[in-house]
C-alpha atoms as a PDB file:
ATOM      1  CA  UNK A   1       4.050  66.433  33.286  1.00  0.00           C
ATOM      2  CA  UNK A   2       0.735  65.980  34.966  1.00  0.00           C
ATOM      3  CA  UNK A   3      -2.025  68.227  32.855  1.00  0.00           C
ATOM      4  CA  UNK A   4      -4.410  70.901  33.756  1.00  0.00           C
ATOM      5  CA  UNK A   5      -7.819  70.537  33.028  1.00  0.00           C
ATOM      6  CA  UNK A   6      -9.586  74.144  32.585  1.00  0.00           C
ATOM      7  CA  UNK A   7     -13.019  72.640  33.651  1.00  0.00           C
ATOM      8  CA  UNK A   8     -11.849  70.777  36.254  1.00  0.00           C
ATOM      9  CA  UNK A   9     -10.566  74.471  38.403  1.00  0.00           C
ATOM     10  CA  UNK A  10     -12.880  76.673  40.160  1.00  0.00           C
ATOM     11  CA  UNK A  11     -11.887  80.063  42.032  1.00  0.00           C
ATOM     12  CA  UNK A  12     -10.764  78.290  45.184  1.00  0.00           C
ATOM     13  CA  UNK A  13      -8.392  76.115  43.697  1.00  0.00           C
ATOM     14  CA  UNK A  14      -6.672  79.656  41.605  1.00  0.00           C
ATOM     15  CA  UNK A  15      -6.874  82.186  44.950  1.00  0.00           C
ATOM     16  CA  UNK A  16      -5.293  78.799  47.048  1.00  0.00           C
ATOM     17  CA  UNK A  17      -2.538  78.192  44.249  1.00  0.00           C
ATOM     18  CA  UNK A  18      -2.131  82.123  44.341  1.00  0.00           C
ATOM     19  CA  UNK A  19      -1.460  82.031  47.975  1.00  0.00           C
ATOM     20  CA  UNK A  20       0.669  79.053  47.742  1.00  0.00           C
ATOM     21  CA  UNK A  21       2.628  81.178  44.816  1.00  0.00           C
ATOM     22  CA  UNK A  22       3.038  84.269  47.260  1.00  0.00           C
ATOM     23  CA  UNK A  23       4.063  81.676  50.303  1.00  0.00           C
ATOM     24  CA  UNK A  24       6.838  80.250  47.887  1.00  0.00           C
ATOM     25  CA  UNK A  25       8.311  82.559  45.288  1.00  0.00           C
ATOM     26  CA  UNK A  26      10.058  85.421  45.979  1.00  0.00           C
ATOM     27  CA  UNK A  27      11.106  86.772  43.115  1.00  0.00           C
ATOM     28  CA  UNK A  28       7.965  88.784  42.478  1.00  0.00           C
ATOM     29  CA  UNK A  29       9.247  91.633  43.759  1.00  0.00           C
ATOM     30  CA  UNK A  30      10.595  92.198  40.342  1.00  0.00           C
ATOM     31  CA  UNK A  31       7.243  91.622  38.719  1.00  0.00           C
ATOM     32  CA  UNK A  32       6.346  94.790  41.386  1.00  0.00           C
ATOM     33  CA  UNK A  33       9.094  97.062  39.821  1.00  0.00           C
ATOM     34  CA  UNK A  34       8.726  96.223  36.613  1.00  0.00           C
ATOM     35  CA  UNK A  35       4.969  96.897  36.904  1.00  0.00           C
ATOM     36  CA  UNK A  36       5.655 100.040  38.483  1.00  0.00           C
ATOM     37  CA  UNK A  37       8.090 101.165  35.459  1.00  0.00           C
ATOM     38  CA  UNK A  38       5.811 100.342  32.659  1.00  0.00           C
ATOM     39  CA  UNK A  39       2.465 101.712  34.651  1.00  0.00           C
ATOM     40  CA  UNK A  40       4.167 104.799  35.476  1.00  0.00           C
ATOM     41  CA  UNK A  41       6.031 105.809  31.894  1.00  0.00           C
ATOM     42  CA  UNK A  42       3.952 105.030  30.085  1.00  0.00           C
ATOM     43  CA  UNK A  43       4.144 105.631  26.989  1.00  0.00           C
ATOM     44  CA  UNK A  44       7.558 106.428  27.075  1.00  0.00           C
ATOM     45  CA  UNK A  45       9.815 103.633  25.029  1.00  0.00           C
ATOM     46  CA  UNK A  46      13.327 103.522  27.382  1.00  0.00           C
ATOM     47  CA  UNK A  47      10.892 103.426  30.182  1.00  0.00           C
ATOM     48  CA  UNK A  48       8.964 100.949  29.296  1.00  0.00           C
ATOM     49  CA  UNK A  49      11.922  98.617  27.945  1.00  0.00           C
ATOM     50  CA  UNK A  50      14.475  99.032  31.417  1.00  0.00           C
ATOM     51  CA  UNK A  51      10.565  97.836  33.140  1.00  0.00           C
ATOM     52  CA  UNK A  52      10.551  94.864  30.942  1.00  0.00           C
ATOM     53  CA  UNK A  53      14.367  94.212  31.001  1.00  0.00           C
ATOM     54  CA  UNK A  54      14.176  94.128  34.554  1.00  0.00           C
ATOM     55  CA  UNK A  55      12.070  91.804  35.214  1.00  0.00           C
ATOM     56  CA  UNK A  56      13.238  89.390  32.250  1.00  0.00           C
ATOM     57  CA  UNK A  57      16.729  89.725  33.018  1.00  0.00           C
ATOM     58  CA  UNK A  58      16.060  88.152  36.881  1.00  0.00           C
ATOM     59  CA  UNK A  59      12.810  85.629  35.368  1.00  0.00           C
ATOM     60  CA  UNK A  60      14.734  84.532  32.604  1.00  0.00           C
ATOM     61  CA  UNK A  61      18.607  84.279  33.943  1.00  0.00           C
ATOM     62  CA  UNK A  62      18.514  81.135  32.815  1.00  0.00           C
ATOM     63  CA  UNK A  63      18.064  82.214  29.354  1.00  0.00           C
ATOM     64  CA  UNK A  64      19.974  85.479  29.195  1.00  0.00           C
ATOM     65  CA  UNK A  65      23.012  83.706  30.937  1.00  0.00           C
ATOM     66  CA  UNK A  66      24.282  82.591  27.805  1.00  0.00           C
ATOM     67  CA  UNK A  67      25.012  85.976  26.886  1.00  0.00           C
ATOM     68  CA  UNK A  68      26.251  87.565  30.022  1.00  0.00           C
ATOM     69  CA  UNK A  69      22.893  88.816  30.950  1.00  0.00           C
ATOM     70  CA  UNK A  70      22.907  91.261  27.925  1.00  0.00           C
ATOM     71  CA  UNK A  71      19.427  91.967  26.026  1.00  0.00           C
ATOM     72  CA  UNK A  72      19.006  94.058  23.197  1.00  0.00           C
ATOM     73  CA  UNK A  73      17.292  97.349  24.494  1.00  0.00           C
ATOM     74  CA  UNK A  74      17.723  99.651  21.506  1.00  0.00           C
ATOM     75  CA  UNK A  75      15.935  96.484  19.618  1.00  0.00           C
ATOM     76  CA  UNK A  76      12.962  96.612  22.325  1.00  0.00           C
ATOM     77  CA  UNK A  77      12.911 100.151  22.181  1.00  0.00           C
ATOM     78  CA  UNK A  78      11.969 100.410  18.314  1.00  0.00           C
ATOM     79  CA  UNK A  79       9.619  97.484  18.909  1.00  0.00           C
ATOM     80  CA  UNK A  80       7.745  99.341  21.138  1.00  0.00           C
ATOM     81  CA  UNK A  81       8.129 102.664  18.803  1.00  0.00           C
ATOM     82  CA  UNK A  82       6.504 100.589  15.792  1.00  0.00           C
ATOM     83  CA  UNK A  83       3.887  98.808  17.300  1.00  0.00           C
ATOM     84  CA  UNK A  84       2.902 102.158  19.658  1.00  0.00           C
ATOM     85  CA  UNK A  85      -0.738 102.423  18.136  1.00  0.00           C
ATOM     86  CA  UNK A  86      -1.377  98.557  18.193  1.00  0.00           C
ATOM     87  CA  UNK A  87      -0.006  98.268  22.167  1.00  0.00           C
ATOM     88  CA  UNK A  88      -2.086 101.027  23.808  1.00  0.00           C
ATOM     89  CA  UNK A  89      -5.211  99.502  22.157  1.00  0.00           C
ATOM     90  CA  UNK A  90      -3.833  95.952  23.388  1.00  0.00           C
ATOM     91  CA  UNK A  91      -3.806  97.789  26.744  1.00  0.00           C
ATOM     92  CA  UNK A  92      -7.009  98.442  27.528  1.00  0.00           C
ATOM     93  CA  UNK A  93      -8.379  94.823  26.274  1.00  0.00           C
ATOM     94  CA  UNK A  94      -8.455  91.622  28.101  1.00  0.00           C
ATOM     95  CA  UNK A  95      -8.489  88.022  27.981  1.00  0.00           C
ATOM     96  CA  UNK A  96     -12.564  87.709  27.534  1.00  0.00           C
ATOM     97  CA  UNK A  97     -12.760  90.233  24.389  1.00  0.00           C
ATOM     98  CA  UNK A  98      -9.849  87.777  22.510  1.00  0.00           C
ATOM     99  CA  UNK A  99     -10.686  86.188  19.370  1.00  0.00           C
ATOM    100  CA  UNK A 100      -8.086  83.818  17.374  1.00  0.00           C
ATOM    101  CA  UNK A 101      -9.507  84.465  14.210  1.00  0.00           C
ATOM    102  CA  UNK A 102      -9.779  88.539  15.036  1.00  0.00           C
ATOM    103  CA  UNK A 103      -6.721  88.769  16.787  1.00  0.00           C
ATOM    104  CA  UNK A 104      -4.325  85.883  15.204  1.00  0.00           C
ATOM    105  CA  UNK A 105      -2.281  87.930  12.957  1.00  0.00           C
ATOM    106  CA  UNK A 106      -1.542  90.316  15.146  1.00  0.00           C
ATOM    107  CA  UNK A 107      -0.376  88.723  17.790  1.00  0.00           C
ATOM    108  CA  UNK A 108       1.410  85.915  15.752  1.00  0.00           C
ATOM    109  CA  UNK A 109       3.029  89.288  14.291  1.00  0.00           C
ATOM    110  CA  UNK A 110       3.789  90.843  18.056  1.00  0.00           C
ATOM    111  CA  UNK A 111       5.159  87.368  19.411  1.00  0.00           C
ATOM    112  CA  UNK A 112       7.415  86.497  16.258  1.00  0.00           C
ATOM    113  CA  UNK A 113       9.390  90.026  16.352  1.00  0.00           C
ATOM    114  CA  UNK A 114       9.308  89.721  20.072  1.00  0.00           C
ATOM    115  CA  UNK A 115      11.121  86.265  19.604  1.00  0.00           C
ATOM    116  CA  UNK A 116      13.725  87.806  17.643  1.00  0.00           C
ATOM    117  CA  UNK A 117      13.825  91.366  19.867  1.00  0.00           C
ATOM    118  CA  UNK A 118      14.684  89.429  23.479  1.00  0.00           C
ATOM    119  CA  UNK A 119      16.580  86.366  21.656  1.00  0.00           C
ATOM    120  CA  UNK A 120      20.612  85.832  23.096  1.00  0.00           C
ATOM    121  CA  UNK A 121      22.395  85.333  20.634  1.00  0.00           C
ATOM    122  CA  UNK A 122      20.563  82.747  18.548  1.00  0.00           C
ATOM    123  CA  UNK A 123      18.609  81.380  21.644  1.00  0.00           C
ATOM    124  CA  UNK A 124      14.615  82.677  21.043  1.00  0.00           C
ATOM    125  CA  UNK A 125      12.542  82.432  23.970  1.00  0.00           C
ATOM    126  CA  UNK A 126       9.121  82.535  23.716  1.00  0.00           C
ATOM    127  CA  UNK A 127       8.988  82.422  27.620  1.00  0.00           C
ATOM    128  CA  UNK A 128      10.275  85.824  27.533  1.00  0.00           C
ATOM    129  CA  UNK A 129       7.835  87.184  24.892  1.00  0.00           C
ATOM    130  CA  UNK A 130       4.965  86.083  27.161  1.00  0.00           C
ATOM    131  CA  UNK A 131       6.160  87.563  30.202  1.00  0.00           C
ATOM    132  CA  UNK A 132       7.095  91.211  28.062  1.00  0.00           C
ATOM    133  CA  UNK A 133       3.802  91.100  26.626  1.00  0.00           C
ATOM    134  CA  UNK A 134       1.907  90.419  29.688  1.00  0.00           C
ATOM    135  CA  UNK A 135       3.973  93.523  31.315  1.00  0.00           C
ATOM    136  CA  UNK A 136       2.303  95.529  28.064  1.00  0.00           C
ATOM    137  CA  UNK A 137      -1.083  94.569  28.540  1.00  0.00           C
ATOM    138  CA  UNK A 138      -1.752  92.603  31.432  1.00  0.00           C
ATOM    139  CA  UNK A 139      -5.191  91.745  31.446  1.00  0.00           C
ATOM    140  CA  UNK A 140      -4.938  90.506  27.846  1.00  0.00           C
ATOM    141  CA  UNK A 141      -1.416  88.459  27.551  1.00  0.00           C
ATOM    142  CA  UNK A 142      -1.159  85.079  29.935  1.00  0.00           C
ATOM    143  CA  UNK A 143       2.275  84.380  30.765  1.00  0.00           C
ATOM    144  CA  UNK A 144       3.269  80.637  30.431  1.00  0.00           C
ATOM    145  CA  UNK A 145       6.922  78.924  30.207  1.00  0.00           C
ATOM    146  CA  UNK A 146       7.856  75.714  29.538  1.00  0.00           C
ATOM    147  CA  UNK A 147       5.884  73.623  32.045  1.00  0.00           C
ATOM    148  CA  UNK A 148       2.747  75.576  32.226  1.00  0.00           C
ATOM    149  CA  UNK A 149       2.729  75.085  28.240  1.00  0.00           C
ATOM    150  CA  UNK A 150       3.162  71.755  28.335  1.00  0.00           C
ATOM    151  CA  UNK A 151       0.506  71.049  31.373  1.00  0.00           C
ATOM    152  CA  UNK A 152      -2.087  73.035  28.786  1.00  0.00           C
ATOM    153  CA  UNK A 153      -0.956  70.936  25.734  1.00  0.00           C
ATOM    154  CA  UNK A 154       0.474  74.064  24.358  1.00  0.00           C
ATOM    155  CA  UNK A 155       3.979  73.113  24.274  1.00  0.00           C
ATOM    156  CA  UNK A 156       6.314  74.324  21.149  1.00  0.00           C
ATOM    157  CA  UNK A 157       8.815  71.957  19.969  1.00  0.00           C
ATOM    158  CA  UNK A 158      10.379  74.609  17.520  1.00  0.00           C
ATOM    159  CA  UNK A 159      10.122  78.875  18.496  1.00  0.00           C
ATOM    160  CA  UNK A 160       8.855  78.741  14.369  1.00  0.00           C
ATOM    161  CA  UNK A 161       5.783  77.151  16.247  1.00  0.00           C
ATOM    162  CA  UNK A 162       5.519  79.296  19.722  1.00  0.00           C
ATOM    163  CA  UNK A 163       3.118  81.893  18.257  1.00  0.00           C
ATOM    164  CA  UNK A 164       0.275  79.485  17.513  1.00  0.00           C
ATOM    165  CA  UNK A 165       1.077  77.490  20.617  1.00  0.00           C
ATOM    166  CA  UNK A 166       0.601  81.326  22.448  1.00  0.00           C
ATOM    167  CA  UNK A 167      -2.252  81.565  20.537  1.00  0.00           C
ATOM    168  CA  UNK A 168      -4.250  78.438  21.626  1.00  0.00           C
ATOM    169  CA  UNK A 169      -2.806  79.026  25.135  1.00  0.00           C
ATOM    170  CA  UNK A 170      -4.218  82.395  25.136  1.00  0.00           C
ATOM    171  CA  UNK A 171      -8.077  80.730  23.995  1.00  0.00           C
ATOM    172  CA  UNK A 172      -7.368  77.547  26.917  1.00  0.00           C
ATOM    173  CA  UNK A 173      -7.053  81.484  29.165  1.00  0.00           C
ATOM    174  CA  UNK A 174      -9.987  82.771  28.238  1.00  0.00           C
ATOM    175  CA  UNK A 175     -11.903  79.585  28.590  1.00  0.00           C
ATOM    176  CA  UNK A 176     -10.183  79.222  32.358  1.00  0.00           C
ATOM    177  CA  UNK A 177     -10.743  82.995  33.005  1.00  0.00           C
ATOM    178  CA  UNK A 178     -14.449  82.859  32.382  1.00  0.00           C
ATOM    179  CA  UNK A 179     -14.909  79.349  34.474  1.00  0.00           C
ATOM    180  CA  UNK A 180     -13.040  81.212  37.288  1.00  0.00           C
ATOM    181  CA  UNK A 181     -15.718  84.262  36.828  1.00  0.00           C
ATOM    182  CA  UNK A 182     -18.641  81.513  36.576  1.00  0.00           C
ATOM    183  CA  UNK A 183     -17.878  79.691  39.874  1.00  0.00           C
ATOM    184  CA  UNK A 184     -17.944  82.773  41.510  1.00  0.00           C
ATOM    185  CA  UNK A 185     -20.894  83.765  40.151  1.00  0.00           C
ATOM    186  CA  UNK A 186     -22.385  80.720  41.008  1.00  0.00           C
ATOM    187  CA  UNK A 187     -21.141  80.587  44.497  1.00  0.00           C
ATOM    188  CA  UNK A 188     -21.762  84.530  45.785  1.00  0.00           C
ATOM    189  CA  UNK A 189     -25.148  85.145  43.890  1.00  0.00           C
ATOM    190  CA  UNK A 190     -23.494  88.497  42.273  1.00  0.00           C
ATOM    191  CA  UNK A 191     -22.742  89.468  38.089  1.00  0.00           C
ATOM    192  CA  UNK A 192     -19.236  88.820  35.967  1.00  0.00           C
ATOM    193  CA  UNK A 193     -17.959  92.185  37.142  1.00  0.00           C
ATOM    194  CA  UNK A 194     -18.884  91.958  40.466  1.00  0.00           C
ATOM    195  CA  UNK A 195     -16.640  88.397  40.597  1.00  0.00           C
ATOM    196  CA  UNK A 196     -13.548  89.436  38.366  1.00  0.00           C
ATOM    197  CA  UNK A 197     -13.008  92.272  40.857  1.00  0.00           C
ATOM    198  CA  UNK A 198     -13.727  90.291  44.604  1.00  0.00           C
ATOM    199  CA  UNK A 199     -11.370  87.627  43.023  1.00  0.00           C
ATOM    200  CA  UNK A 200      -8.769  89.932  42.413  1.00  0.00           C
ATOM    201  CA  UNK A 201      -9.168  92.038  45.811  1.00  0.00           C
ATOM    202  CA  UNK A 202      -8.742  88.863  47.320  1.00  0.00           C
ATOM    203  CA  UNK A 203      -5.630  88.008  45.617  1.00  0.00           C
ATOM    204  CA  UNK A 204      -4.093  91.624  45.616  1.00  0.00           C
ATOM    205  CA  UNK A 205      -4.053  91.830  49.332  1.00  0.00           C
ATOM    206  CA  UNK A 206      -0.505  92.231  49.912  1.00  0.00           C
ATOM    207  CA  UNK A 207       0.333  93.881  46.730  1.00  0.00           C
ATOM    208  CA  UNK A 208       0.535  98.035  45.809  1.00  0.00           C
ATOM    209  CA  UNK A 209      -1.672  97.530  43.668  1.00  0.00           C
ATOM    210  CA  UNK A 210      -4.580  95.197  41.970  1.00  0.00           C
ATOM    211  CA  UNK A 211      -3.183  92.008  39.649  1.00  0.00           C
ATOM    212  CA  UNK A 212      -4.903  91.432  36.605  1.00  0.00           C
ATOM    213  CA  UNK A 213      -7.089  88.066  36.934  1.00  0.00           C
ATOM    214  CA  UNK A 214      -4.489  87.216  34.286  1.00  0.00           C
ATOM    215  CA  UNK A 215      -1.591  87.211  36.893  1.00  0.00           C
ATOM    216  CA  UNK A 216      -3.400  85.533  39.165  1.00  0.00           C
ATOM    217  CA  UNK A 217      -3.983  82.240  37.249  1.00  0.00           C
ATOM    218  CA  UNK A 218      -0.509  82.602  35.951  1.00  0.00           C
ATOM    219  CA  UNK A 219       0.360  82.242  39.797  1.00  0.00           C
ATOM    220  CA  UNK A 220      -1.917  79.723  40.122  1.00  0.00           C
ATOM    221  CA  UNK A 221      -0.253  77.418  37.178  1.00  0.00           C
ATOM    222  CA  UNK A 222       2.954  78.376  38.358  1.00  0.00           C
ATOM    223  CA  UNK A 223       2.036  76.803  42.093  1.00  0.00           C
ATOM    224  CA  UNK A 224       0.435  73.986  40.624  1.00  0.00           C
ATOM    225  CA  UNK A 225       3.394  73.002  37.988  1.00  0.00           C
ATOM    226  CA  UNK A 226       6.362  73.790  40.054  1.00  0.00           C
ATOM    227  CA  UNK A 227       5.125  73.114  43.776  1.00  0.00           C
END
């Protein structure tokens, strides 16, 4: 597996590997409706948890196949119900504003019930708890699976070991997201804000409604892993 080197990407390279992600994949209509579900109800638990069971259940077939495409929603539902106060904050956050020794426990605490929330049967996929947290905050959570972990160096070799992996593929994020910003910067003469948001127009321009830089470079290391 060839590896990606944050400092070695500027915003070309993620809005071409974003295009080259819309070109290729269509499956993203799910990420649409599932979007849709948890922008729309929320906060409202059996809302939220049929928008993150669809799109899992049509992501992660491969997982869930080895239990006839069953996931346990009453389990997400009281996940959801228990960590209420903790998501919303989560919500309005993103990547920039993370901090592994402010955030780590947390998050390590999120992604380990997760793990055992969206497991089948005694499969645990932290692929899965990526793409349900992203879904719950999007501009804070990457997504990554198995390839994208492993271009990053972030690869877990046991799900006892996923949440630290998430958590130093969530800092390798941040450092990506703000070199994305920077080039930008750099490039168009204008401030961070004034970048994050042309870089997502640009990237949204087919879409209801605007990704998350966070979905963007997930597109982007999709493209560049799998294509």
């Amino acid at each position: 597996m060839k590896k990606i080197n944050a400092n070695d990407i500027d915003y070309m390279d993620i809005l071409q590997g974003a295009q080259k992600y819309v070109e290729e994949e269509k499956r993203d209509s799910m990420y649409k409706v599932a979007t849709f579900l948890v922008y729309h109800f929320w906060y409202r638990p059996s809302d939220i948890a049929d928008g993150i069971g669809v799109l899992l259940l049509v992501w992660n077939q491969a997982h869930y196949r080895y239990c006839n495409f069953a996931l346990d929603f009453e389990g997400l539902e009281r996940f959801l119900k228990n960590n209420e106060k903790a998501l919303k904050e989560l919500r309005h956050r993103d990547i920039s504003g993370f901090n592994s020794s402010n955030d780590g426990n947390l998050i390590r605490r999120l992604f380990d019930d997760l793990l055992d929330v969206l497991k089948c049967g005694e499969r645990r996929s932290p692929v899965a708890v990526s793409k349900a947290l992203h879904l719950l905050a999007p501009d804070f959570f990457p997504i990554w699976d198995n390839d994208i972990s492993k271009a990053y160096g972030c690869y877990w070799y046991d799900s006892d070991l996923a949440s630290e992996k998430y958590l130093e593929f969530m800092a390798k994020m941040k450092t990506l997201s703000e070199r994305i910003a920077a080039t930008y910067m750099t490039e168009e003469k204008v401030d961070k804000q004034a970048a994050v948001a042309a870089i997502r127009k640009e990237a949204s321009r087919n879409m209801p409604f605007m990704k998350s830089l966070l979905k963007i470079i997930d597109e982007y290391n999709y493209a560049k892993t799998k294509y």
